[in-house]
Structures are given as structure tokens and as C-alpha cells.
Protein backbone atom coordinates (compact mmCIF):
# COMPACT_ATOMS: atom_id res chain seq x y z
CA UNK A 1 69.24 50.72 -104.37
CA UNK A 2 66.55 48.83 -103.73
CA UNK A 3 65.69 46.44 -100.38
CA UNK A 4 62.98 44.41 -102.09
CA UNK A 5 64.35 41.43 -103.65
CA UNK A 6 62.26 40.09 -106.44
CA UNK A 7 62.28 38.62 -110.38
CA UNK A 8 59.95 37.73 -112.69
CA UNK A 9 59.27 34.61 -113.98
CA UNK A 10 58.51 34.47 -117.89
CA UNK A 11 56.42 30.72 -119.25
CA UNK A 12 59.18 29.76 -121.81
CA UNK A 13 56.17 28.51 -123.84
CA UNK A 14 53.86 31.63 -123.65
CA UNK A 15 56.07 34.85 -123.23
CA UNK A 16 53.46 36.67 -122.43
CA UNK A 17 52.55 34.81 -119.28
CA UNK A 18 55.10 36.20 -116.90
CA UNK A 19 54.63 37.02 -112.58
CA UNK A 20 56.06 38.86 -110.10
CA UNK A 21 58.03 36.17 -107.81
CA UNK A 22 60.06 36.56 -104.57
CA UNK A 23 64.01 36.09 -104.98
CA UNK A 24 65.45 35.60 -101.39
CA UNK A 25 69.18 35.96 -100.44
CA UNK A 26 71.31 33.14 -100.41
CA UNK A 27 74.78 32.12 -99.57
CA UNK A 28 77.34 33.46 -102.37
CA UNK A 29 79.73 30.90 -103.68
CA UNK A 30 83.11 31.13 -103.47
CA UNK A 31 84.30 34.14 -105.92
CA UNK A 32 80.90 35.48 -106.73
CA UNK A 33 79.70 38.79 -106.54
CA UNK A 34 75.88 40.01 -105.99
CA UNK A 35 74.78 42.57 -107.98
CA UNK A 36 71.78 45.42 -107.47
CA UNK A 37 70.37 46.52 -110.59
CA UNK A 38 70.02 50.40 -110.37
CA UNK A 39 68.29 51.16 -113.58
CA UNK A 40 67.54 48.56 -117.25
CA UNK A 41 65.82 49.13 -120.05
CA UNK A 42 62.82 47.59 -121.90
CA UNK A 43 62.54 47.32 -125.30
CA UNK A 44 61.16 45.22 -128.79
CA UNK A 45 64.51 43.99 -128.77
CA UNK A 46 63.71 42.06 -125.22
CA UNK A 47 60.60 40.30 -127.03
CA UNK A 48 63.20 38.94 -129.61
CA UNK A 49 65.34 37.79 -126.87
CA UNK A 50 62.00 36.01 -125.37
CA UNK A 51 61.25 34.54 -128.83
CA UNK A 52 64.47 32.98 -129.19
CA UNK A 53 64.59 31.86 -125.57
CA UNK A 54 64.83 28.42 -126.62
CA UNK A 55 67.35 26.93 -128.57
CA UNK A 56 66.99 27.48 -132.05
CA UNK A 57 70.13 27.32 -133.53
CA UNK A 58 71.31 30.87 -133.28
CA UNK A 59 74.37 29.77 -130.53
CA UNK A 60 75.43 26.91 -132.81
CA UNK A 61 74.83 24.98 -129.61
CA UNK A 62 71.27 23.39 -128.47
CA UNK A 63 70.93 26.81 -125.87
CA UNK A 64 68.99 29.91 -126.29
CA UNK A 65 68.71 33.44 -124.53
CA UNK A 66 66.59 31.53 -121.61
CA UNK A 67 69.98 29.78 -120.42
CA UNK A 68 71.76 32.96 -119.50
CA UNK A 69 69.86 33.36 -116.07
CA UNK A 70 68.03 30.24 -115.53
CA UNK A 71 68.27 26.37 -115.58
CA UNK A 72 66.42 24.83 -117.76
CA UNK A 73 63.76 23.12 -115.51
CA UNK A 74 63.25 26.51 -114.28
CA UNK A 75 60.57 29.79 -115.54
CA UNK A 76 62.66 31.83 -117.97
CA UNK A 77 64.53 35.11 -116.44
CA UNK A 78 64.72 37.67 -119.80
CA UNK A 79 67.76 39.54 -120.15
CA UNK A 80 67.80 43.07 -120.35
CA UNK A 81 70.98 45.78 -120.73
CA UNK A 82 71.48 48.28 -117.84
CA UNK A 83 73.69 49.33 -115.16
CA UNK A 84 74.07 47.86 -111.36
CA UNK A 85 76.01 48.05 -108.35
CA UNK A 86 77.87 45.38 -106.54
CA UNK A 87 76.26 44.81 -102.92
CA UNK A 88 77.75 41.68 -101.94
CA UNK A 89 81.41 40.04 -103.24
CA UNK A 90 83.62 37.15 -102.40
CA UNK A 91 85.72 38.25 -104.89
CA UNK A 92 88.70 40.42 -103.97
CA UNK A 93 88.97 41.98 -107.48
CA UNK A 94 85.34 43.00 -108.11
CA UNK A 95 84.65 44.55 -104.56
CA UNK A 96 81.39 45.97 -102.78
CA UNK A 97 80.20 49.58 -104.79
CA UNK A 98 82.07 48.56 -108.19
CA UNK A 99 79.56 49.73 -110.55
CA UNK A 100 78.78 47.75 -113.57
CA UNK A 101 77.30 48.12 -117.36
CA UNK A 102 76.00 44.54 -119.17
CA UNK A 103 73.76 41.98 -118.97
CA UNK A 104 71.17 40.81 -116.35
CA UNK A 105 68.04 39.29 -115.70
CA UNK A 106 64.55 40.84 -114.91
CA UNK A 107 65.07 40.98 -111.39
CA UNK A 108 66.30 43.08 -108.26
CA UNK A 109 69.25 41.14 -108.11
CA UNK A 110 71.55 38.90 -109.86
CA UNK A 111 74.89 36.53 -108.84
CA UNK A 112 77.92 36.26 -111.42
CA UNK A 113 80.85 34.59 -111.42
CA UNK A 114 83.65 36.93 -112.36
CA UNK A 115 86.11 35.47 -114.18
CA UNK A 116 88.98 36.67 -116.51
CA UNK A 117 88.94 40.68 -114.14
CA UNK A 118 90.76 43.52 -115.48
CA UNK A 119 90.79 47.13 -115.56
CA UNK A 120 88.07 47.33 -117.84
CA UNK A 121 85.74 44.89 -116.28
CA UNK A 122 85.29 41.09 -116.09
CA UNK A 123 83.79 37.60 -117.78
CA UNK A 124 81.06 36.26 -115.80
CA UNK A 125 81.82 32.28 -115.88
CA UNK A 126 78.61 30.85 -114.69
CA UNK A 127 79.38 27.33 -116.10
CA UNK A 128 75.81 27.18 -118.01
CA UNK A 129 77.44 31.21 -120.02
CA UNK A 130 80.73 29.85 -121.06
CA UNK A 131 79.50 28.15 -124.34
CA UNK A 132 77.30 31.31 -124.94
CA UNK A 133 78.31 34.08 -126.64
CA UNK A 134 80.74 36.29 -124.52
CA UNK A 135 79.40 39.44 -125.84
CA UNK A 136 76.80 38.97 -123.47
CA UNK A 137 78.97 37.63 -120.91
CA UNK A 138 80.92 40.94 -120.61
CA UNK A 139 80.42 43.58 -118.07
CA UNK A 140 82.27 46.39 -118.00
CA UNK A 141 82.96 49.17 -115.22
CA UNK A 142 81.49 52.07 -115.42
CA UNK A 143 84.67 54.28 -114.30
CA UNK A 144 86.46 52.00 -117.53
CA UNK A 145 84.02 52.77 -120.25
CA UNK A 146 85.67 55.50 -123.05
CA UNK A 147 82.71 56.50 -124.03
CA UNK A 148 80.51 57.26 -121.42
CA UNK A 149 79.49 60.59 -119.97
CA UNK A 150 77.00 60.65 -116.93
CA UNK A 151 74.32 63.29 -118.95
CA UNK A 152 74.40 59.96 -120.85
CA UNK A 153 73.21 57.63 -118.15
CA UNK A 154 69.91 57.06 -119.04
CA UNK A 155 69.89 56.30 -123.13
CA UNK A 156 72.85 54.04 -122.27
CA UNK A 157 70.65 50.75 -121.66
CA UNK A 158 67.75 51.81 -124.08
CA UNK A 159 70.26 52.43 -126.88
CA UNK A 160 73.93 51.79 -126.88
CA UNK A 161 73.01 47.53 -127.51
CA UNK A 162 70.60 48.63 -130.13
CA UNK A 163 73.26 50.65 -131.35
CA UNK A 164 75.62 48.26 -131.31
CA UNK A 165 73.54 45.89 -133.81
CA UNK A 166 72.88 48.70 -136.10
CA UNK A 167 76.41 49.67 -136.57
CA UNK A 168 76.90 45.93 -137.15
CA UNK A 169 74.74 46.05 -139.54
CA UNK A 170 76.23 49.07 -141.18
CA UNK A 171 79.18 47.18 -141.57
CA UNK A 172 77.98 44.00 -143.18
CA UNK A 173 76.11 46.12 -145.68
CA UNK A 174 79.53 48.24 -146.54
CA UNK A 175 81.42 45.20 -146.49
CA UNK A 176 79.12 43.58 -149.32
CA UNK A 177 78.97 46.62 -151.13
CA UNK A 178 75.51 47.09 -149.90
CA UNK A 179 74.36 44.32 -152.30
CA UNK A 180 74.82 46.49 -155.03
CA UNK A 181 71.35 47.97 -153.70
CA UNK A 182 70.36 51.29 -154.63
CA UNK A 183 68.06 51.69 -151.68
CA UNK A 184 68.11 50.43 -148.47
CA UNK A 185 64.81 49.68 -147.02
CA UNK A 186 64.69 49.34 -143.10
CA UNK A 187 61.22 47.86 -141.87
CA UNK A 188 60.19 49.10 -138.17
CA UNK A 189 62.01 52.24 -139.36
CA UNK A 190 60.88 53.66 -135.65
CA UNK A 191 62.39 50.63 -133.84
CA UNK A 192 65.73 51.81 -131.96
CA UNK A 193 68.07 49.69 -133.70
CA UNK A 194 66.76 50.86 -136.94
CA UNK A 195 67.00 54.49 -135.73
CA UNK A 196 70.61 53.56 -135.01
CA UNK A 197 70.98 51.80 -138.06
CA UNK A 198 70.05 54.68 -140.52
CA UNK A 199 72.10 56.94 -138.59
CA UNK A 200 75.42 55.23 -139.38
CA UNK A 201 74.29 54.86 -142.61
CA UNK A 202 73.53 58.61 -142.85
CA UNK A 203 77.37 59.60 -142.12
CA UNK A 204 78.87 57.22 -145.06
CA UNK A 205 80.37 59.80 -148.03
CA UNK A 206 78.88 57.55 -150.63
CA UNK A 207 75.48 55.46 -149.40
CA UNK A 208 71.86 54.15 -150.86
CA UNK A 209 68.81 56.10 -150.12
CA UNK A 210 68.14 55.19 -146.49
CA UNK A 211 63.94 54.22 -147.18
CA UNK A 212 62.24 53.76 -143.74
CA UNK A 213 59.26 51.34 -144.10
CA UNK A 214 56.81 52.28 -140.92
CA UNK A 215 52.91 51.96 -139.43
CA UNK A 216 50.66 54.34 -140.59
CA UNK A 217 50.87 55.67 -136.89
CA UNK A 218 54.29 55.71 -136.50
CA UNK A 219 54.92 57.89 -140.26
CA UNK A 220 54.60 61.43 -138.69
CA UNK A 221 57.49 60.19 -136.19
CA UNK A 222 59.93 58.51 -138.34
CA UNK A 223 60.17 61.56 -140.64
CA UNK A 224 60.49 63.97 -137.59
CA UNK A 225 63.75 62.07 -136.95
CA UNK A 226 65.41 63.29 -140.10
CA UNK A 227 67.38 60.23 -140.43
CA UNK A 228 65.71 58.76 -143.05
CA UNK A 229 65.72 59.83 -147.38
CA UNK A 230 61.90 59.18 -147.90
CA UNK A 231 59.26 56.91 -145.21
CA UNK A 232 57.39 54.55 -146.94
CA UNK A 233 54.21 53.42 -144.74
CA UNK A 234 53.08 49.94 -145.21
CA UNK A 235 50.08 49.79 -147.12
CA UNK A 236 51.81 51.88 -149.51
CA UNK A 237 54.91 49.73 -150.54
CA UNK A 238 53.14 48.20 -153.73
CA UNK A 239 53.45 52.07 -154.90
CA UNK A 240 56.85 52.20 -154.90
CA UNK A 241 59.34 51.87 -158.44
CA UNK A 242 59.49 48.08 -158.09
CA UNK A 243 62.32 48.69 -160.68
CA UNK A 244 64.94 49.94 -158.26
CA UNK A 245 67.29 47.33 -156.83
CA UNK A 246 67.15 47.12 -153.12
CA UNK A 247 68.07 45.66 -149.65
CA UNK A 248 65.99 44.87 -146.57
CA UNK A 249 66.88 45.11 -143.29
CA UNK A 250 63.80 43.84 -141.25
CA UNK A 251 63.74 44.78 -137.71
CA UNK A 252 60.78 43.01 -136.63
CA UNK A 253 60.45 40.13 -138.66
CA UNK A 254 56.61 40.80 -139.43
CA UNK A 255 56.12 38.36 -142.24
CA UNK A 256 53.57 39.96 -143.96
CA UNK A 257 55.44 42.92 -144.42
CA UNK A 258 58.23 40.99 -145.67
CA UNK A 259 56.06 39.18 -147.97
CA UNK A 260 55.02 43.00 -149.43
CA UNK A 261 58.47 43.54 -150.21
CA UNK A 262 59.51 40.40 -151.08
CA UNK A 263 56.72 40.36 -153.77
CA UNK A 264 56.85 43.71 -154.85
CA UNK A 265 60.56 44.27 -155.80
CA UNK A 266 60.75 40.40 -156.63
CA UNK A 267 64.55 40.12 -158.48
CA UNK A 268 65.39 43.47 -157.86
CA UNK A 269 65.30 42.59 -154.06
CA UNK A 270 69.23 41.74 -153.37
CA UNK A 271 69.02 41.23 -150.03
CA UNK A 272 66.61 40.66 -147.15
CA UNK A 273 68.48 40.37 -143.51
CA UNK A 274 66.30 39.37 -140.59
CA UNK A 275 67.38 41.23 -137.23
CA UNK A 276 64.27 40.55 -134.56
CA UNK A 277 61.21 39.21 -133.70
CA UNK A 278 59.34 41.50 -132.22
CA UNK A 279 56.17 40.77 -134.17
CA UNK A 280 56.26 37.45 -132.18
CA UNK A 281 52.39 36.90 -132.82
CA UNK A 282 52.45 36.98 -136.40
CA UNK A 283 51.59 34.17 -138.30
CA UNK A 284 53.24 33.36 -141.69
CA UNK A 285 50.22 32.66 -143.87
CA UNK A 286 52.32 30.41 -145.80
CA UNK A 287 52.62 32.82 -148.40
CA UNK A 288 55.46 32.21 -151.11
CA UNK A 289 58.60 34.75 -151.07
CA UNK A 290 59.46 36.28 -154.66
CA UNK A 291 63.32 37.33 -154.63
CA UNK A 292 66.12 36.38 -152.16
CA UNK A 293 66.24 33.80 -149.18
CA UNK A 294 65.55 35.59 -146.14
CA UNK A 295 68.81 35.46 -143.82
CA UNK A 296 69.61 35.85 -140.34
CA UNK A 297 71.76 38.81 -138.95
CA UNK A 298 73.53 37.71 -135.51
CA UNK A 299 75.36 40.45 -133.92
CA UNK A 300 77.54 38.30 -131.76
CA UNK A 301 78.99 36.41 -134.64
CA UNK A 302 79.62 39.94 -136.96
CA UNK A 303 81.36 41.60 -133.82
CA UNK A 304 83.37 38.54 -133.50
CA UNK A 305 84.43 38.96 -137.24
CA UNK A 306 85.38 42.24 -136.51
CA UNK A 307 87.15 41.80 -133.33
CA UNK A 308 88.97 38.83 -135.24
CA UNK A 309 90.44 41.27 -137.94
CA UNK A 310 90.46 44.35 -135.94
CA UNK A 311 91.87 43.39 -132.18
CA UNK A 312 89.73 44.36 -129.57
CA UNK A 313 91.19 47.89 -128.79
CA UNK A 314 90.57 48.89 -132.58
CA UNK A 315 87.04 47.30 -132.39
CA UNK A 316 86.06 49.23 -128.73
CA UNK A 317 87.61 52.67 -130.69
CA UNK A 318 85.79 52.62 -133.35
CA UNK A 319 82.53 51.77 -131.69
CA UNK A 320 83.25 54.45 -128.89
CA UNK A 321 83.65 57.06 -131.89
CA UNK A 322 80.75 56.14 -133.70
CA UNK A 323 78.83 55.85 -130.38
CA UNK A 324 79.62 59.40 -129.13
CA UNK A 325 78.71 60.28 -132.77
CA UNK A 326 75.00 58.70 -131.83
CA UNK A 327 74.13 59.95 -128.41
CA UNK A 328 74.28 63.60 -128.87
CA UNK A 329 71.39 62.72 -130.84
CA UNK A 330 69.27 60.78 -128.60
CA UNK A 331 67.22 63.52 -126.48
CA UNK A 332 66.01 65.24 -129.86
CA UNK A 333 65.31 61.09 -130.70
CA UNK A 334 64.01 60.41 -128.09
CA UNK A 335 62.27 60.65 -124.63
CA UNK A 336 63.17 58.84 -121.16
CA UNK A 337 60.24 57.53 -119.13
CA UNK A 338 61.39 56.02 -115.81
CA UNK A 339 59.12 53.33 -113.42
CA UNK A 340 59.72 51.72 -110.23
CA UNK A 341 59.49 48.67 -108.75
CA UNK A 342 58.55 45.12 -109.60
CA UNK A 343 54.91 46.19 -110.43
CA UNK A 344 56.17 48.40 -112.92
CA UNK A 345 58.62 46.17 -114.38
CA UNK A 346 56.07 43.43 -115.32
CA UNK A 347 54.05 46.18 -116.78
CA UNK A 348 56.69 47.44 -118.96
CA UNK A 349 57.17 43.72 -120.15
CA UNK A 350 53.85 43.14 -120.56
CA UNK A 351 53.01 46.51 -122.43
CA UNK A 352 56.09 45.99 -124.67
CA UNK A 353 55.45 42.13 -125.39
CA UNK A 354 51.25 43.29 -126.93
CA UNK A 355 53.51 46.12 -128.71
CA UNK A 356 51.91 48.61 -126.66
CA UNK A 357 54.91 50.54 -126.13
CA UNK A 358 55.28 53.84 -127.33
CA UNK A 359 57.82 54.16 -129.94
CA UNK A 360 59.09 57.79 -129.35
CA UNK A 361 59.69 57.15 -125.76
CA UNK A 362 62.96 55.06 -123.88
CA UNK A 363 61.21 52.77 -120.95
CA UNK A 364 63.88 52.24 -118.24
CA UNK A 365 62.82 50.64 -115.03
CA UNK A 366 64.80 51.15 -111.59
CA UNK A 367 63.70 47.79 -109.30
């Protein structure tokens, strides 16, 4: 674990204007616990969180992804998923060494406020995270998790979240009867919650033709993965049978793409679901939309569905299965890359915020 104690501060305005700050020690409240974050990943689905740092609407409250770890008259502190150790407690229940899976901030180190501890794990009940969505509030021991194996350890934060969506996503598409879409087209087919996405998909008895929508540079890759029925590249979706009824799942919320499709397939476009923002930079050139409203997918809400109809035990066994289904899969998906430090960290951010990142590879960062 590491001695340096640091974060990085993120302009809540300009994401891509972030530093390398000092984060001393200070007193822990009563019942807190201090964490040490061993090992996080970066990825697109980090800019998204960026994007929608500030409220927008997506909480059904006036807070955003910025409030998890900061105040609000304070630099933004992105969350990312990975796995840390507790180094300092004043809570008898979550003790010094407890190893954790969740949510944290871009730093070294991090202070929660368990809440609501069990065998599994524990709420944190910072008072600014109870009205956000507890999803994200959740952390979970290590030694409690169902589902994970330690040859594991490393695609854990760089897919199982991603994962998570795109089985969400699977779901809602089942449960509408996939729009009564003969195709599904996935845009940022190489993104990881696409690959996770199609791979659900893939293991239905009855489906659509999975279509993977891609760069130009990222075509030889997506079909490598095998996960996908045909890869359509960008520049070529005005070739396809505009005839064929069909549903979008948009990864990275590029808006010209989406106006490609959109204008292309025009009524026989059923659905078009909006997951990220990754393409934070691109404009909309005001461009009119043939077909369907564009609508937002929120995973929080859909696993709250589920969990509502299912119970929580049914939800976490089915997602374990399906999960364990996944990860076998994820070296031949896949490579790790691993950096270190606080140097490293804010290049990682700052590589992956100018989409610099390199699709075929997991970035994880031990601080």
C-alpha cells in the first residue's frame, strides 16, 4: 500500500483540466473508516461520469457524480471502481485490513462512513451519498463476494461495472421484446460495456443479429472478439439495408454517429438508448434526428427495478452467474496494463479523457 497520500483535483467546468494535489491525514470521525486504494481502473466510462458531474437530472435530485467525493465549493474528485484496504477505523465492525470492492475517488485515500454493516459488506452514509443512488454507495468485502476468484483480480475494476450496465441493458432489451428489432446495433462496439453487452446478448436461445458499429481503426479488433454477427465501421452505415428494423444502443453518445443512424434507418429505427458520454467533445451540429427520441439508459434505476421484483439474493445470483459466464473471457478480450503512482494516474485520466486510450487494453492504476 502506498505511503504517499495524494488526489487529483478535476475543474468541474473543463474535465480535462485536472492536477496532482496533496491529501494530508486528518482526524477520523467518529465511526469512519480510512481506506487505501490498492489497485482502480480507468476507463471511457470515467469520462461519462466527469460529463455528468454536475447535476443534470439523472439522480432525480439537483446532484451529479461530482457530489460523491467532494463538496460542492470544492475541485471535483472522479469516481472510479476498484479494490482497497482499510488502514485506519473507528468502527468496530469494519476493522483495520478488511478488504473492500466499490466506489472511490481518484486518490490514495478515501474516508467513508459505514453504515447499515453486514456480512457482505456495508453502506457508506456520508450525509452528502444518502440521496444518491446506493448502488454506488455499496462496498462489498472481498472474502463476501460469490463470484470472485483471485486469477480474477485485475479485470474486476476494468470490467465487472461495465458489465454490470451491459447485462442491464440485456435485460431492458428482452424485457421489451427487443423493440421488435431485428438487429441490434451497438455503437463503440470496442467500448467495454458494449463488449459486455453483446456477450449477454450472444448466450440468449432466440436474439437479433448483434451489429457492432466501430472506428475504422478499431474494425480489425471488434471482429477478433467474435462477439459480434457482422461490424459495421462508420463511414459505412449509409450502406447498410436501411429496410431492416433495428435498435441502438449508443455507448458513447457521439452525435454524429447517431445522426448516421438515426437518418439512415429513419422509421425502421425502434429504438435508440443512450448509455455514455465519452465523446464529451462532440458538438451536435444541430442536425435533425429521423426516427425515435433518443432515451437515456440509467443503470441504477434498471437494477433497482430488478432488485424490486427479484429480492436482492435473486438479483446478486443471477448477476454472479452471468458474471462468471463473462470473465473466463476477458484475457482472450482483453489485456491488463498496470501504472503507479499519482503521475501515472493523471496520465491515465488525461490519456483516456483526449480518447487516447487504447481500446484492446484494461488501464488499472495502483496509487
Amino acid at each position: 500500500m502506498t505511503t504517499q497520500r495524494w488526489a487529483i483535483d478535476i475543474d468541474r467546468d473543463q474535465i480535462a483540466d485536472a492536477q496532482i494535489v496533496d491529501a494530508p491525514q486528518t482526524d477520523l470521525p467518529e465511526v469512519a473508516i480510512e481506506v487505501t486504494l490498492d489497485l482502480y481502473a480507468m476507463t471511457a466510462n470515467n469520462v461519462t461520469y466527469a460529463v455528468f458531474g454536475k447535476p443534470m437530472g439523472l439522480f432525480g435530485n439537483d446532484q451529479g457524480y461530482w457530489d460523491f467525493f467532494a463538496e460542492r465549493d470544492a475541485p471535483g474528485r472522479l469516481p472510479v471502481w476498484g479494490f482497497a484496504t482499510v488502514s485506519r477505523s473507528a468502527h468496530a465492525g469494519v476493522p483495520v485490513g478488511t478488504q473492500l470492492y466499490g466506489y472511490f475517488p481518484m486518490a490514495s485515500h478515501a474516508v467513508l462512513m459505514p453504515g447499515k454493516v453486514g456480512p457482505h459488506g456495508f453502506t457508506d452514509m456520508t450525509p452528502r451519498r444518502t440521496t444518491l443512488p446506493v448502488i454506488y454507495n455499496q462496498y462489498q468485502r472481498i472474502d463476501a463476494l460469490g463470484d470472485y476468484r483471485a486469477q480474477d483480480h485485475d479485470y474486476w475494476p476494468v470490467f465487472r461495472p461495465l458489465f454490470l450496465t451491459g447485462w442491464l441493458i440485456a435485460d431492458q432489451l428482452e424485457d421489451e421484446g427487443d423493440y421488435a428489432a431485428q438487429q441490434i446495433l451497438i455503437a463503440s462496439a470496442s467500448s467495454k460495456t458494449a463488449i459486455g453487452l453483446a456477450q449477454v446478448l450472444g448466450q440468449r436461445a432466440s436474439r437479433p443479429r448483434i451489429v457492432g458499429l466501430t472506428s475504422a481503426g478499431n474494425a480489425a479488433y471488434v471482429e477478433s472478439l467474435g462477439l459480434y454477427d457482422t461490424v459495421i465501421t462508420y463511414d459505412a452505415i449509409g450502406a447498410m439495408d436501411a429496410g431492416i428494423t433495428s435498435a441502438m444502443v449508443d455507448m458513447a453518445g457521439n452525435p454524429q454517429v447517431a445522426a448516421s443512424v438515426h437518418n439512415h434507418f429513419k422509421d425502421a429505427l425502434k429504438a435508440s438508448i443512450v448509455v455514455g458520454k465519452s465523446h464529451w467533445d462532440s458538438t451536435d451540429d444541430g442536425t435533425s434526428l429521423a426516427g425515435p427520441p433518443r432515451q437515456m439508459f440509467f443503470a441504477p434505476g434498471r437494477s433497482d427495478k430488478r432488485i424490486g421484483e427479484w429480492g436482492s439474493d435473486t438479483f446478486r445470483q443471477k448477476l454472479e452467474a452471468a458474471w462468471l459466464g463473462f470473465v473466463d473471457l476477458a484475457p482472450r478480450l482483453l489485456g491488463i496494463e498496470k501504472r503507479e503512482g499519482a503521475d501515472a494516474a493523471l496520465a491515465a485520466y488525461t490519456e483516456t479523457v483526449e480518447g487516447r486510450a487504447d481500446a484492446r487494453t484494461g488501464l488499472v492504476i495502483v496509487p
